[in-house]
Protein backbone atom coordinates (compact mmCIF):
# COMPACT_ATOMS: atom_id res chain seq x y z
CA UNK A 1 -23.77 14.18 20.00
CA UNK A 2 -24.20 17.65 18.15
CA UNK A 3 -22.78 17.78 14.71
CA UNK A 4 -19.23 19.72 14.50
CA UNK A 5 -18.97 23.14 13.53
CA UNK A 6 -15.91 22.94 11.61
CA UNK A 7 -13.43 25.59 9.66
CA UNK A 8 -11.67 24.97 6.72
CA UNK A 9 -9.35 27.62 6.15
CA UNK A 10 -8.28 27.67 2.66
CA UNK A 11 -11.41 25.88 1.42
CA UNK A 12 -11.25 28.01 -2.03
CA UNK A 13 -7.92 26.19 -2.58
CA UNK A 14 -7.18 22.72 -4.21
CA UNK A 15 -6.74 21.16 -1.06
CA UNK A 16 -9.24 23.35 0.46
CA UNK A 17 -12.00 22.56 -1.62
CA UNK A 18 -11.61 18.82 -1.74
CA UNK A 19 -12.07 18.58 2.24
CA UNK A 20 -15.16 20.05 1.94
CA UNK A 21 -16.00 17.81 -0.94
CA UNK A 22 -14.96 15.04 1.18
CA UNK A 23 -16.37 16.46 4.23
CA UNK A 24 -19.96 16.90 2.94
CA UNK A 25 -19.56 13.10 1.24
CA UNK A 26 -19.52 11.60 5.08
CA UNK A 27 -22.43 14.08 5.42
CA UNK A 28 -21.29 17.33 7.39
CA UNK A 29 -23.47 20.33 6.80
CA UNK A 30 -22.29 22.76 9.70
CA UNK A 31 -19.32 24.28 7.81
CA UNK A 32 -17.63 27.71 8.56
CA UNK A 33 -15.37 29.28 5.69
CA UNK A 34 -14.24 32.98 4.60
CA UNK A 35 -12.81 33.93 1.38
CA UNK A 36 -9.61 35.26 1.42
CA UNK A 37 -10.78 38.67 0.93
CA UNK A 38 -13.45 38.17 3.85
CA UNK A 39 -10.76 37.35 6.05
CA UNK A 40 -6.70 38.06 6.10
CA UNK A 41 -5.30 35.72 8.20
CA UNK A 42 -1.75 37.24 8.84
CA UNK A 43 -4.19 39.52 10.44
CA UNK A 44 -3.95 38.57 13.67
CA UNK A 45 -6.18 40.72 14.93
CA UNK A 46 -9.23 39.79 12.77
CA UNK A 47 -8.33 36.42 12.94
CA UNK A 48 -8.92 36.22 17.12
CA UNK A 49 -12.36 38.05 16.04
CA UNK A 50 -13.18 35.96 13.81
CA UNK A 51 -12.59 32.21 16.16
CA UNK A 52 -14.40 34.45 19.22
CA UNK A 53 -16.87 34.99 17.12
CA UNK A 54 -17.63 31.64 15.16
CA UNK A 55 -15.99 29.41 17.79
CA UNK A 56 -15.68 26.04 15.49
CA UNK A 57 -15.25 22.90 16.82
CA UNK A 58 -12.50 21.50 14.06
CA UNK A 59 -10.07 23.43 12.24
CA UNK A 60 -8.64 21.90 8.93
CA UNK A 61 -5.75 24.18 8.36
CA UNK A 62 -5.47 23.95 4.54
CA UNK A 63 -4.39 28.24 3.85
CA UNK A 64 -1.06 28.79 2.62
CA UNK A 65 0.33 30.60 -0.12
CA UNK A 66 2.01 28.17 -2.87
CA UNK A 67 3.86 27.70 -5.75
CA UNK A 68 6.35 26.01 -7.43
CA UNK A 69 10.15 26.57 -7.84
CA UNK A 70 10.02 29.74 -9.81
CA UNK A 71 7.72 31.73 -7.36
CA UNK A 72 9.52 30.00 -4.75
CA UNK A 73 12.85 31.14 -6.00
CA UNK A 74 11.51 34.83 -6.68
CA UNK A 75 9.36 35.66 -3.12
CA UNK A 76 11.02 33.72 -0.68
CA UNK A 77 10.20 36.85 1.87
CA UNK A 78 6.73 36.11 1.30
CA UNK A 79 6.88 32.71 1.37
CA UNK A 80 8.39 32.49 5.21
CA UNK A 81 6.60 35.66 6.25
CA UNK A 82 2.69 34.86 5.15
CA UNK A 83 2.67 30.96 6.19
CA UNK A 84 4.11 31.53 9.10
CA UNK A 85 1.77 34.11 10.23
CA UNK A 86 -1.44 32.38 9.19
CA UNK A 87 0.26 29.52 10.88
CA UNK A 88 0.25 31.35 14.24
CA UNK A 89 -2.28 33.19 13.97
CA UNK A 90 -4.91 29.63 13.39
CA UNK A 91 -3.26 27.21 15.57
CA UNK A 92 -3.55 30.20 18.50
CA UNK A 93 -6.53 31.00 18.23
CA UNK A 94 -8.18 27.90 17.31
CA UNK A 95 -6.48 27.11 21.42
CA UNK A 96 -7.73 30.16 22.79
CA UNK A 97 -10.99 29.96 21.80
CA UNK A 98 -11.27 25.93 22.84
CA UNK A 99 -10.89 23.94 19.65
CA UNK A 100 -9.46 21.03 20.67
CA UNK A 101 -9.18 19.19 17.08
CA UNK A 102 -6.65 20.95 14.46
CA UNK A 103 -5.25 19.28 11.08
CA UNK A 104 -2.37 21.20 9.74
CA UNK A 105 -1.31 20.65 6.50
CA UNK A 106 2.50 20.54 5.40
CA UNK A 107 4.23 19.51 2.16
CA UNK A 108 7.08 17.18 1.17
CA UNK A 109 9.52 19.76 1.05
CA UNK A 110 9.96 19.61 4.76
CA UNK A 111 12.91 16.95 4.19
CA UNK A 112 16.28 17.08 3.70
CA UNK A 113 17.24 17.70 0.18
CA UNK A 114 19.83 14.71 0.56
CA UNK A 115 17.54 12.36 2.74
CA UNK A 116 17.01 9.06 1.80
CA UNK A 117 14.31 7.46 -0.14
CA UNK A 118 11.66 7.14 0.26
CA UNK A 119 11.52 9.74 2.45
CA UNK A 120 10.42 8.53 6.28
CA UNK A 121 9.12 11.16 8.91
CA UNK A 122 12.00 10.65 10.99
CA UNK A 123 14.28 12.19 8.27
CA UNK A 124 12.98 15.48 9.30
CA UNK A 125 15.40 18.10 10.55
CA UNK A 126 18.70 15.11 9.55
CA UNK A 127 19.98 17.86 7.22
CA UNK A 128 20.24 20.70 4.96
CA UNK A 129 16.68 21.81 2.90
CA UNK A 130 16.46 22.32 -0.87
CA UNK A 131 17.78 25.50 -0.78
CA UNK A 132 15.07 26.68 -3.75
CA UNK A 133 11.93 26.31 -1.38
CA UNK A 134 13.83 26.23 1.42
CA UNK A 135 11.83 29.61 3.83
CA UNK A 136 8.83 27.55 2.50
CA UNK A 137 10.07 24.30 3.98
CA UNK A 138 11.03 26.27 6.95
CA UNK A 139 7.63 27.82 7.45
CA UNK A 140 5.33 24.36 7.27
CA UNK A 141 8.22 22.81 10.01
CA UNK A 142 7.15 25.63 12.20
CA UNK A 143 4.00 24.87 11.27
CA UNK A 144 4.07 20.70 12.30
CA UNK A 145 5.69 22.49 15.70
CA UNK A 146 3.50 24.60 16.90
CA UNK A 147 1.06 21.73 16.83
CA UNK A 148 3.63 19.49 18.80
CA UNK A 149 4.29 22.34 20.96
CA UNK A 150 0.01 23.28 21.98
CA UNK A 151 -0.10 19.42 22.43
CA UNK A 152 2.63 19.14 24.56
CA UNK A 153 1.62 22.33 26.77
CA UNK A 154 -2.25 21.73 26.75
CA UNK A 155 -2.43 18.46 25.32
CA UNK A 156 -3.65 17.13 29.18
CA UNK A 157 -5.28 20.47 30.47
CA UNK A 158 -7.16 21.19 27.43
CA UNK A 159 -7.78 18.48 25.44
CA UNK A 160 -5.79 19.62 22.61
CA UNK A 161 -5.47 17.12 19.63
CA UNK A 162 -3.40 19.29 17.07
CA UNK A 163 -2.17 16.64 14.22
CA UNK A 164 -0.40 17.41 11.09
CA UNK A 165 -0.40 15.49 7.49
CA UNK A 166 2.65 15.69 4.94
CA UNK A 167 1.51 15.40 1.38
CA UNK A 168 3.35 14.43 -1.63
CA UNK A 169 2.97 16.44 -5.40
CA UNK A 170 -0.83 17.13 -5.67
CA UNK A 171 -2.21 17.94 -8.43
CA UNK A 172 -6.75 17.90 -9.60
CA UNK A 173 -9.54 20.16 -9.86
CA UNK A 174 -9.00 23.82 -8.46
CA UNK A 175 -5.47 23.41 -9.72
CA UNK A 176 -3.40 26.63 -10.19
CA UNK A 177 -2.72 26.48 -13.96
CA UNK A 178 -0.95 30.17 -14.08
CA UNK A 179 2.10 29.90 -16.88
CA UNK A 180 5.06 30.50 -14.70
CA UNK A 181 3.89 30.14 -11.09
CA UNK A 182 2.32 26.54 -11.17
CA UNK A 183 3.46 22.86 -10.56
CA UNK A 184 4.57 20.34 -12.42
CA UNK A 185 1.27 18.92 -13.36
CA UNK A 186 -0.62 21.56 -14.38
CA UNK A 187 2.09 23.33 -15.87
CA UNK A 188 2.07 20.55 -18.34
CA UNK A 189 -1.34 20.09 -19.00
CA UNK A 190 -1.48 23.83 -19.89
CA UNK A 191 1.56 23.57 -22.33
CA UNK A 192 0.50 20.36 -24.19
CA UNK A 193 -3.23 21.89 -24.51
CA UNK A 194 -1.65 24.68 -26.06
CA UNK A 195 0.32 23.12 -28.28
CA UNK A 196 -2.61 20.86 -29.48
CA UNK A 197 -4.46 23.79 -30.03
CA UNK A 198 -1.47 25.76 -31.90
CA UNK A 199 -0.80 22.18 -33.78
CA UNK A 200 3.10 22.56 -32.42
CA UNK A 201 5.46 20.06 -34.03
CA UNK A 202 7.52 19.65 -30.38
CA UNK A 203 7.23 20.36 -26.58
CA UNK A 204 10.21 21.32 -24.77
CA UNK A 205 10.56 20.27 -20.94
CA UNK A 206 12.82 21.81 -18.67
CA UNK A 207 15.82 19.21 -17.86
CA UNK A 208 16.52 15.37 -18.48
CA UNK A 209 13.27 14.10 -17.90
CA UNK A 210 15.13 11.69 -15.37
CA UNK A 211 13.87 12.85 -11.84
CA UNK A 212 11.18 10.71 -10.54
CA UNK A 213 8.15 12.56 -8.90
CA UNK A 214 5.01 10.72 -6.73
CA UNK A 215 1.82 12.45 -7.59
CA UNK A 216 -1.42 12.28 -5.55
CA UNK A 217 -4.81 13.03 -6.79
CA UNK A 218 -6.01 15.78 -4.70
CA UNK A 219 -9.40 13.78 -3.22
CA UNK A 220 -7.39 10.97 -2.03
CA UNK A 221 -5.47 13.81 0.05
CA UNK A 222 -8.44 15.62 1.31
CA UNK A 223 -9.70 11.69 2.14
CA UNK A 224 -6.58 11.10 3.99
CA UNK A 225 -7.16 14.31 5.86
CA UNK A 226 -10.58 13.24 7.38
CA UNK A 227 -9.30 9.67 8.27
CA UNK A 228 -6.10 11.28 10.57
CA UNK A 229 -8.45 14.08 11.90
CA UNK A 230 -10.92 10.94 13.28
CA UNK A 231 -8.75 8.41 14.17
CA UNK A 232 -9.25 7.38 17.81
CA UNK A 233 -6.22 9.88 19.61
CA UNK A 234 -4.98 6.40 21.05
CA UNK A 235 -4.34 5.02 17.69
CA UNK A 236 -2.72 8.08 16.62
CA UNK A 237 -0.44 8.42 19.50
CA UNK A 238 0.72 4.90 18.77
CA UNK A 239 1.86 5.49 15.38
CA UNK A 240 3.67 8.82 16.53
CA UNK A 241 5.52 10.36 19.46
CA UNK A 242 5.25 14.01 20.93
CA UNK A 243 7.74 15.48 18.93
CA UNK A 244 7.48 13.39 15.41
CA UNK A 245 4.00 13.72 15.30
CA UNK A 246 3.86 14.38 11.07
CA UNK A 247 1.99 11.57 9.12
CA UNK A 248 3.24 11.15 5.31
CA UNK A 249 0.48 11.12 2.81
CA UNK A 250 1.77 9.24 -0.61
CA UNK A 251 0.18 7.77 -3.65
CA UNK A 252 3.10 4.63 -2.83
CA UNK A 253 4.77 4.86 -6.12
CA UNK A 254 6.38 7.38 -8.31
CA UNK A 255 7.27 7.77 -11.75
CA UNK A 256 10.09 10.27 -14.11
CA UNK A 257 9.59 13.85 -15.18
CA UNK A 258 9.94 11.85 -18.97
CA UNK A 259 6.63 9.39 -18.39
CA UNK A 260 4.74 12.06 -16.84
CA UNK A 261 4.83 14.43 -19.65
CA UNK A 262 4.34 11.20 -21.64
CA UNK A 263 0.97 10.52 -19.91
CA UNK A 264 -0.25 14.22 -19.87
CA UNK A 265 0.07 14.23 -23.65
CA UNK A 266 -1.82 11.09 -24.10
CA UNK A 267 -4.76 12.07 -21.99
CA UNK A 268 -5.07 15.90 -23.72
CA UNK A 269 -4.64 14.07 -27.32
CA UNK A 270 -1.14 16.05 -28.40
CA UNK A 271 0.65 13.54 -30.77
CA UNK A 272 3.68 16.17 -31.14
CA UNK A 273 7.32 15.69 -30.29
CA UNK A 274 8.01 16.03 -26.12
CA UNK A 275 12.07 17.01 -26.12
CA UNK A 276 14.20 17.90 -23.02
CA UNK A 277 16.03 20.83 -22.90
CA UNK A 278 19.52 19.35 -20.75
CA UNK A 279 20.90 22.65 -20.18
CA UNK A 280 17.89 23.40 -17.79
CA UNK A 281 18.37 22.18 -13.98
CA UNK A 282 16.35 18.62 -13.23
CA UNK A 283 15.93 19.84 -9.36
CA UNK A 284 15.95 17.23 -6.43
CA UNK A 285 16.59 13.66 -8.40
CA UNK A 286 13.90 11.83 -6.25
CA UNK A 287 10.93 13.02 -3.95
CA UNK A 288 9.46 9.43 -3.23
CA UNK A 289 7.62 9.11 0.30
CA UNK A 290 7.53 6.61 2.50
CA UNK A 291 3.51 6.30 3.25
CA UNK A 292 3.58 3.00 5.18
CA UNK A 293 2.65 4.91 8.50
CA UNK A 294 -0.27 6.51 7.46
CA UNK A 295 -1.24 2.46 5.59
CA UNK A 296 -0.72 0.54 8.81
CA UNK A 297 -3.54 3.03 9.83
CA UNK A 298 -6.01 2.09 7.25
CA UNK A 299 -5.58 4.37 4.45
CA UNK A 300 -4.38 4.13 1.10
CA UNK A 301 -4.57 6.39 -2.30
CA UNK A 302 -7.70 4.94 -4.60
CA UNK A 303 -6.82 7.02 -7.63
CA UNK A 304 -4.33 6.44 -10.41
CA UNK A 305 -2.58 8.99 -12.08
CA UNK A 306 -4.27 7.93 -15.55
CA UNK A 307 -7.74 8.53 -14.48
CA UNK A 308 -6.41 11.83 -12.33
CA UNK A 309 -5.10 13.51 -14.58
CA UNK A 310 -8.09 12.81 -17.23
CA UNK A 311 -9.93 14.38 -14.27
CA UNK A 312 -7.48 17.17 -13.97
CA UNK A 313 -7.68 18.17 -17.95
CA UNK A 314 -11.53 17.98 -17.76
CA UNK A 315 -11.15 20.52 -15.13
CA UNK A 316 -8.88 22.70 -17.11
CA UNK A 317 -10.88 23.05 -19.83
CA UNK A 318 -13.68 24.78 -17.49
CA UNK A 319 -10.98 27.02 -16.00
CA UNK A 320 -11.33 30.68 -17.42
């Protein structure tokens, strides 16, 4: 058997970047990738061109444009209006030019804003979104059914295999550590640095420090990407049904806004005072999912947030 040409779209991302590290790990050498500037994929144009022209095998479908809850709050128009183009424009033309294997990658935001904890995949579409991220969360749905949808269609005539993988809060190297526009992770690492560096007496976080977050190291998603893209389609189908297709991808335990800035301080060595400013909103309460699914099919997360985030800083420092 030939070795698979496969795409990672995004591949300069965090995500992006870890598949390939986790890719080239098992060994893969026949990669195809274009820089964002190479390749505009709301384009749909020169996105057909480019799958008629490379014709991959796999498509890991890691692209999206991100943020957290102030960008989301500011651009929601872009926010519905790019994913779900480069959504469309991949998942059809990875069909139309025979790719039978496709990994789309969602978020946690997908759920209910209300749902219950930890959050299953059958919670999706029970009720209203978190209104913040909410086109976002409406784009990556879209995105979990088109793949339903080619499956469903071509799934028999074609071969199509189109699977998608929800992950929790990621956070590692290739991190976006921008002041306003970035998580919750690296957002922090970014302030406490500063403040070592600046010898701050205090650090003031947004809120009560009471909502509880789950945090995955970024190479145990891109690892939990490759083990749903190869699981036998027989296995997979088991574990999922036409239209609930979505696999959860957890670290299986969370922890509050309060330790994690505790634990960020720790590993960057700032010995200041962390204090929570109460008149700032705390967001959903919990965001805990329920990663038994994706467990019962031989995966589970390998990193703790201790040595991640020790990772994470030692990448920060080498960020310009």
């Amino acid at each position: 058997m030939t070795e698979p040409k496969i795409y990672v779209a995004g591949h300069k991302g965090m995500v992006g970047s870890a598949i390939v590290r986790a890719l080239k790990a098992q060994g893969h050498t026949r990669f195809v990738t274009r820089t964002h500037a190479e390749l505009d994929l709301t384009n749909q144009a020169a996105v057909r061109e480019f799958f008629e022209k490379e014709k991959p095998d796999q498509v890991y479908l890691a692209a999206a444009k991100v943020g957290g809850i102030h960008a989301n709050n500011t651009y929601p128009a872009d926010f519905i209006y790019q994913n779900l183009m480069v959504q469309a424009n991949v998942i059809d033309a990875a069909f139309q030019n025979g790719v039978q294997k496709l990994l789309f990658l969602g978020s946690s935001c997908i759920y209910p804003r209300m749902a219950e904890q930890p959050l299953r995949e059958d919670a999706l579409l029970t009720g209203p979104l978190e209104p913040t991220n909410e086109p976002y969360a409406i784009a990556k749905i879209a995105g979990i059914k088109l793949c339903e949808s080619y499956n469903r269609q071509y799934g028999q005539s074609h071969g199509v295999d189109y699977r998608s993988v929800m992950p929790t809060n990621l956070y590692g190297p290739g991190d976006n550590y921008h002041p306003e526009n970035s998580h919750v992770i690296p957002a922090l690492i970014r302030r406490f640095h500063e403040a070592k560096v600046s010898q701050a007496p205090s650090v003031t976080i947004w809120g009560t420090g009471t909502p509880k977050r789950e945090f995955l190291y970024v190479d145990d998603m891109a690892a939990a990407s490759v083990h749903v893209m190869n699981l036998p389609k027989a296995l997979y189908d088991q574990h999922t049904s036409p239209m609930q297709s979505h696999i959860n991808v957890g670290y299986g335990e969370d922890v509050t806004i309060a330790q994690v800035a505790q634990t960020v301080a720790q590993t960057v060595g700032y010995s200041g005072r962390i204090e929570f400013d109460t008149s700032k909103p705390d967001g959903t309460p919990r965001k805990w999912m329920d990663s038994s699914r994706l467990n019962s099919l031989g995966w589970q997360a390998q990193v703790p947030l201790q040595q991640g985030l020790a990772q994470a800083y030692a990448d920060f420092l080498k960020t310009p």
